[in-house]
Protein backbone atom coordinates (compact mmCIF):
# COMPACT_ATOMS: atom_id res chain seq x y z
CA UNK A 1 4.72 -20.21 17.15
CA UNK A 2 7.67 -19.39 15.08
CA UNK A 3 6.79 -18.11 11.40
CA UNK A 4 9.32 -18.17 8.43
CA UNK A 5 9.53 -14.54 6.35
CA UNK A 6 7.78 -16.64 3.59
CA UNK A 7 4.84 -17.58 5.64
CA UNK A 8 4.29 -15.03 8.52
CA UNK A 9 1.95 -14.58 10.45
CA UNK A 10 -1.29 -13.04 9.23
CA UNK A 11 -2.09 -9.06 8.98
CA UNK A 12 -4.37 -7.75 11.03
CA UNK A 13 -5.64 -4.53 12.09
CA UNK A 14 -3.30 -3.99 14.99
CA UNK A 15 -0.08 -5.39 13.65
CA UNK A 16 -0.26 -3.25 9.47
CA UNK A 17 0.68 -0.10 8.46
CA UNK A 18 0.11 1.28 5.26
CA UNK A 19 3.05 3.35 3.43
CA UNK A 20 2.30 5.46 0.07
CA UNK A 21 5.44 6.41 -1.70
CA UNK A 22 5.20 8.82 -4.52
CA UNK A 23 2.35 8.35 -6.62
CA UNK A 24 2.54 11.96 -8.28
CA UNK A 25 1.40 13.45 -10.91
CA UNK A 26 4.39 13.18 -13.08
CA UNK A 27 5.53 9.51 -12.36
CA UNK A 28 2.02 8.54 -13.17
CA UNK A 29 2.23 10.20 -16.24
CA UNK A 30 5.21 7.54 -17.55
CA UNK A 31 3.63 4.12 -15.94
CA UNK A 32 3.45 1.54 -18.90
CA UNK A 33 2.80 -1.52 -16.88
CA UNK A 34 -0.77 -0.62 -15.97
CA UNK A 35 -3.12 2.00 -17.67
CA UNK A 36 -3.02 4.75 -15.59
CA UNK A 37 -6.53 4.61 -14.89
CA UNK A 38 -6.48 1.37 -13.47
CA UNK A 39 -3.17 2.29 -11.41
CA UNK A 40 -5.07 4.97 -10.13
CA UNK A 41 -8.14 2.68 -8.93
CA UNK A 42 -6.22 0.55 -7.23
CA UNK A 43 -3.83 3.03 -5.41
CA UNK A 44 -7.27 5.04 -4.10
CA UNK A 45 -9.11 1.46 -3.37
CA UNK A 46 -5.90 0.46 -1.46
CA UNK A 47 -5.59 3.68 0.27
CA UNK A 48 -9.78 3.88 1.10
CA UNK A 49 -9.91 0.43 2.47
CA UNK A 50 -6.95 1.16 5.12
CA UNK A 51 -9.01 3.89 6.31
CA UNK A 52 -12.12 2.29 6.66
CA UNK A 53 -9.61 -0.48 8.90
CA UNK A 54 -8.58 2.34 10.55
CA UNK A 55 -4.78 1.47 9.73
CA UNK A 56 -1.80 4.09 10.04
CA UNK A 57 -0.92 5.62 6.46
CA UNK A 58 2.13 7.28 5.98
CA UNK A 59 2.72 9.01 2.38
CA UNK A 60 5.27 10.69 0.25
CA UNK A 61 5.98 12.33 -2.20
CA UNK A 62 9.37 13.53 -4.21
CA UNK A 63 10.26 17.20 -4.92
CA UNK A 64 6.66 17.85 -5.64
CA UNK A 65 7.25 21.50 -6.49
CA UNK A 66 10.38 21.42 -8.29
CA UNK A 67 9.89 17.81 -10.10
CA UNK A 68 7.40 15.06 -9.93
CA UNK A 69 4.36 17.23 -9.05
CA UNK A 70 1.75 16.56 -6.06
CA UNK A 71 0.01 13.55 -5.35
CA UNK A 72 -2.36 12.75 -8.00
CA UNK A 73 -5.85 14.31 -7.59
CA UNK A 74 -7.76 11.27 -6.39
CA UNK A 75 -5.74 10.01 -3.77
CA UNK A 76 -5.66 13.12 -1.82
CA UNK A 77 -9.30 13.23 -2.14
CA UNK A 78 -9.33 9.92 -0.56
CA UNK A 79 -6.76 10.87 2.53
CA UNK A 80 -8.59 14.17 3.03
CA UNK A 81 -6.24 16.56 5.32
CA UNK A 82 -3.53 14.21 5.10
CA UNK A 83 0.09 15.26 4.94
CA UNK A 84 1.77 14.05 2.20
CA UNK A 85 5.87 13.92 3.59
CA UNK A 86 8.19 15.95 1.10
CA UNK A 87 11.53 14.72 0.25
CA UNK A 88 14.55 14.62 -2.14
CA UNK A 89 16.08 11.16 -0.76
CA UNK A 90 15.61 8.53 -3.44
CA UNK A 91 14.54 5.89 -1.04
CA UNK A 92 11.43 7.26 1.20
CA UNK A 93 12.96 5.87 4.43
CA UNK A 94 16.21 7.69 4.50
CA UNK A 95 14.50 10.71 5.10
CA UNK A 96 14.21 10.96 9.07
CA UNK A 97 10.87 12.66 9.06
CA UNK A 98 9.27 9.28 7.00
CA UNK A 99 11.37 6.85 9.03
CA UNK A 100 10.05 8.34 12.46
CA UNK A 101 6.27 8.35 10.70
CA UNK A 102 6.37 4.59 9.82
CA UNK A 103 7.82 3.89 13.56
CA UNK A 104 5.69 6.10 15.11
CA UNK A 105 2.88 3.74 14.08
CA UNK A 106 4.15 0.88 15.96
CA UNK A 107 3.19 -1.67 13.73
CA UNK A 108 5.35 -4.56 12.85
CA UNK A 109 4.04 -5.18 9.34
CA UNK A 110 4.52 -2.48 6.77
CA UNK A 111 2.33 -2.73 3.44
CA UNK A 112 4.13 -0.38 0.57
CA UNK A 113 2.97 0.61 -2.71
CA UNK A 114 4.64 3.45 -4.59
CA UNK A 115 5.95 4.56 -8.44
CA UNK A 116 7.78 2.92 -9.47
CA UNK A 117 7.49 -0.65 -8.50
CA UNK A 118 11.54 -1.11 -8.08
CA UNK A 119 12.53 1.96 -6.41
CA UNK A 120 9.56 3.83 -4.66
CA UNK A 121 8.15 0.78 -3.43
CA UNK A 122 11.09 -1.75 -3.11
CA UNK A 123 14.09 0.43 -1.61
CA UNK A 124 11.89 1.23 1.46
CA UNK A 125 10.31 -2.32 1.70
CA UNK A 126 13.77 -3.74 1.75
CA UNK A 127 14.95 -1.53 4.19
CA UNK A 128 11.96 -2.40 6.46
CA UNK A 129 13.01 -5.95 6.26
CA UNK A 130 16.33 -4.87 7.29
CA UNK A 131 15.50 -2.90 10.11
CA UNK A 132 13.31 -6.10 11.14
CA UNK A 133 9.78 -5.39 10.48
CA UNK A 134 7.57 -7.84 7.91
CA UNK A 135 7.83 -5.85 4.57
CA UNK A 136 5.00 -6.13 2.04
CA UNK A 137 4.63 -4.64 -1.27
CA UNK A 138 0.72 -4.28 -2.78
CA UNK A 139 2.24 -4.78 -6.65
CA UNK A 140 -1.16 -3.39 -8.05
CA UNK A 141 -0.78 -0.42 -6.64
CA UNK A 142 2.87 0.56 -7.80
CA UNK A 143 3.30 1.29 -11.40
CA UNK A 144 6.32 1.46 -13.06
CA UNK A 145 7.85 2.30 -16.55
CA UNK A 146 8.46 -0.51 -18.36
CA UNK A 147 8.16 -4.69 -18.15
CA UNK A 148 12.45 -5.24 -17.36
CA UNK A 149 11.82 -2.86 -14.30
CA UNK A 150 8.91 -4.87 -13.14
CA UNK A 151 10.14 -8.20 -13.70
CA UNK A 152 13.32 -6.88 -12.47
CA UNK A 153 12.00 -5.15 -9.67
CA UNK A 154 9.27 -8.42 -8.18
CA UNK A 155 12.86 -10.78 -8.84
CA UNK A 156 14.63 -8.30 -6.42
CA UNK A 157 11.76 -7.91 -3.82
CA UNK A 158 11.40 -11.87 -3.59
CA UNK A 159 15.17 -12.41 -3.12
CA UNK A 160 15.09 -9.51 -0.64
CA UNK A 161 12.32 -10.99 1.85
CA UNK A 162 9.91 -8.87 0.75
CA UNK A 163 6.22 -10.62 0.35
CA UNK A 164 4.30 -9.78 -2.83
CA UNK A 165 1.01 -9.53 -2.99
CA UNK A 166 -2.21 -7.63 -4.42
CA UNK A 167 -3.60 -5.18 -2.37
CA UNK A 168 -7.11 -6.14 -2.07
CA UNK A 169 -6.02 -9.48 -0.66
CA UNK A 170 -3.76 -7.82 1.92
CA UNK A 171 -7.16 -5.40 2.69
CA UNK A 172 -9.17 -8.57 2.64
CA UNK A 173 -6.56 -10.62 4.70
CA UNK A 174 -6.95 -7.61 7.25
CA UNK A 175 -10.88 -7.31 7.39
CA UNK A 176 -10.54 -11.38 8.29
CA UNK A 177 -14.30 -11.77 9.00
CA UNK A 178 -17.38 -11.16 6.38
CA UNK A 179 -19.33 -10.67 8.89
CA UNK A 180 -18.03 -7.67 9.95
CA UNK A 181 -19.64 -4.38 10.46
CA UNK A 182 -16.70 -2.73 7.61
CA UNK A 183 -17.17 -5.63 5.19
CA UNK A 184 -19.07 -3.95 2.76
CA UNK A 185 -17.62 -1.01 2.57
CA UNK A 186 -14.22 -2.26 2.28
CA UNK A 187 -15.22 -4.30 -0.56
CA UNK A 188 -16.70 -1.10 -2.27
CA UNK A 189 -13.78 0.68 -1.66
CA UNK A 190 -11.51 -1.77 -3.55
CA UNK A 191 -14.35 -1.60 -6.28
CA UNK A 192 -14.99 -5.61 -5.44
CA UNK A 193 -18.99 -4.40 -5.50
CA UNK A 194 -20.20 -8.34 -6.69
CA UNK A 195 -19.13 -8.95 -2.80
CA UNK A 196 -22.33 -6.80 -1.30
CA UNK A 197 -23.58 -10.30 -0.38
CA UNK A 198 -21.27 -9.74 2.95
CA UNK A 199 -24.43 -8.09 3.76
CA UNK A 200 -25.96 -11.70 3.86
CA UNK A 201 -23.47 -13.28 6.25
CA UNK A 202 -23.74 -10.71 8.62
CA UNK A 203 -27.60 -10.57 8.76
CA UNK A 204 -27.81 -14.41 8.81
CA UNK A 205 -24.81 -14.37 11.44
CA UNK A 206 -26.97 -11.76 13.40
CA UNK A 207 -30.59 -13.87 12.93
């Protein structure tokens, strides 16, 4: 069955890839659109619940030693011994080692969140949708610096293909069944801790 760029088919564990772009210490440190508390809860809720679904993650970062600073604290304590990419291109993909990383997962659906909203997350989404892969952008999870650039920057992703969403609901669209063994702690990761009564589906689905 054919599906339009506006309605494709669903995400699932074998067909998403998660991409981080630049969520470092000193872009953080300018986001107005979301306190930077809860930017940081949702980034490290997004990035937690892909590895409980055991999806890909690729992440960047920007000059961190000579300009935006490393990743910020929490979200490499959630990717513990991850490798963060290094670059100087403005948009993430045009640097060959991240473009070979997000292919080298093999998925066809890439979900991106990055700071700012309009250029750390959008140029590479766009380009994804270029290159012909189903671009998605988790807008909770990419700050930016002030309400033009987000309105601006949602405006240019919807004209561009790109689907906008939250990024629990692309996690949740993932998990797919409440019954599942990683229900419960996917919901705790993305701090949704009034859904613990998965643990009653499953047990009644088991009974």
């Amino acid at each position: 069955m054919n599906h339009s760029i506006t309605n494709p088919s669903p995400l699932t564990a074998d067909n998403a890839a998660l991409v981080l772009v630049d969520h470092q210490v000193g872009l953080m440190t300018g986001v107005r659109d979301y306190s930077i508390a809860e930017l940081k809860h949702k980034v490290v809720g997004l990035a937690s619940a892909a590895r409980i679904l055991d999806l890909p993650i690729v992440t960047t970062t920007t000059s961190a030693n000579t300009l935006w600073g490393p990743a910020f604290p929490e979200l490499q304590q959630a990717l513990p011994n991850h490798t963060f990419i290094d670059r100087t291109s403005v948009n993430a993909w045009d640097d060959p080692r991240v473009e070979e990383a997000i292919r080298a997962t093999g998925r066809s659906k890439l979900i991106f969140a990055g700071v700012s909203l309009e250029v750390c997350a959008a140029f590479p989404a766009m380009r994804a949708a270029r290159e012909g892969f189903e671009a998605y952008v988790a807008v909770d999870a990419s700050g930016t610096f002030d309400r033009t650039k987000r309105e601006t920057g949602l405006l240019r992703l919807a004209q561009s293909g790109v689907v906008v969403a939250d990024g629990a609901s692309l996690m949740v669209e993932i998990l797919a069944d409440n019954a599942s063994e990683k229900a419960a702690d996917v919901y705790g990761a993305l701090g949704m801790d009034w859904a613990t009564l998965v643990g009653q589906v499953r047990s009644s689905v088991a009974a």
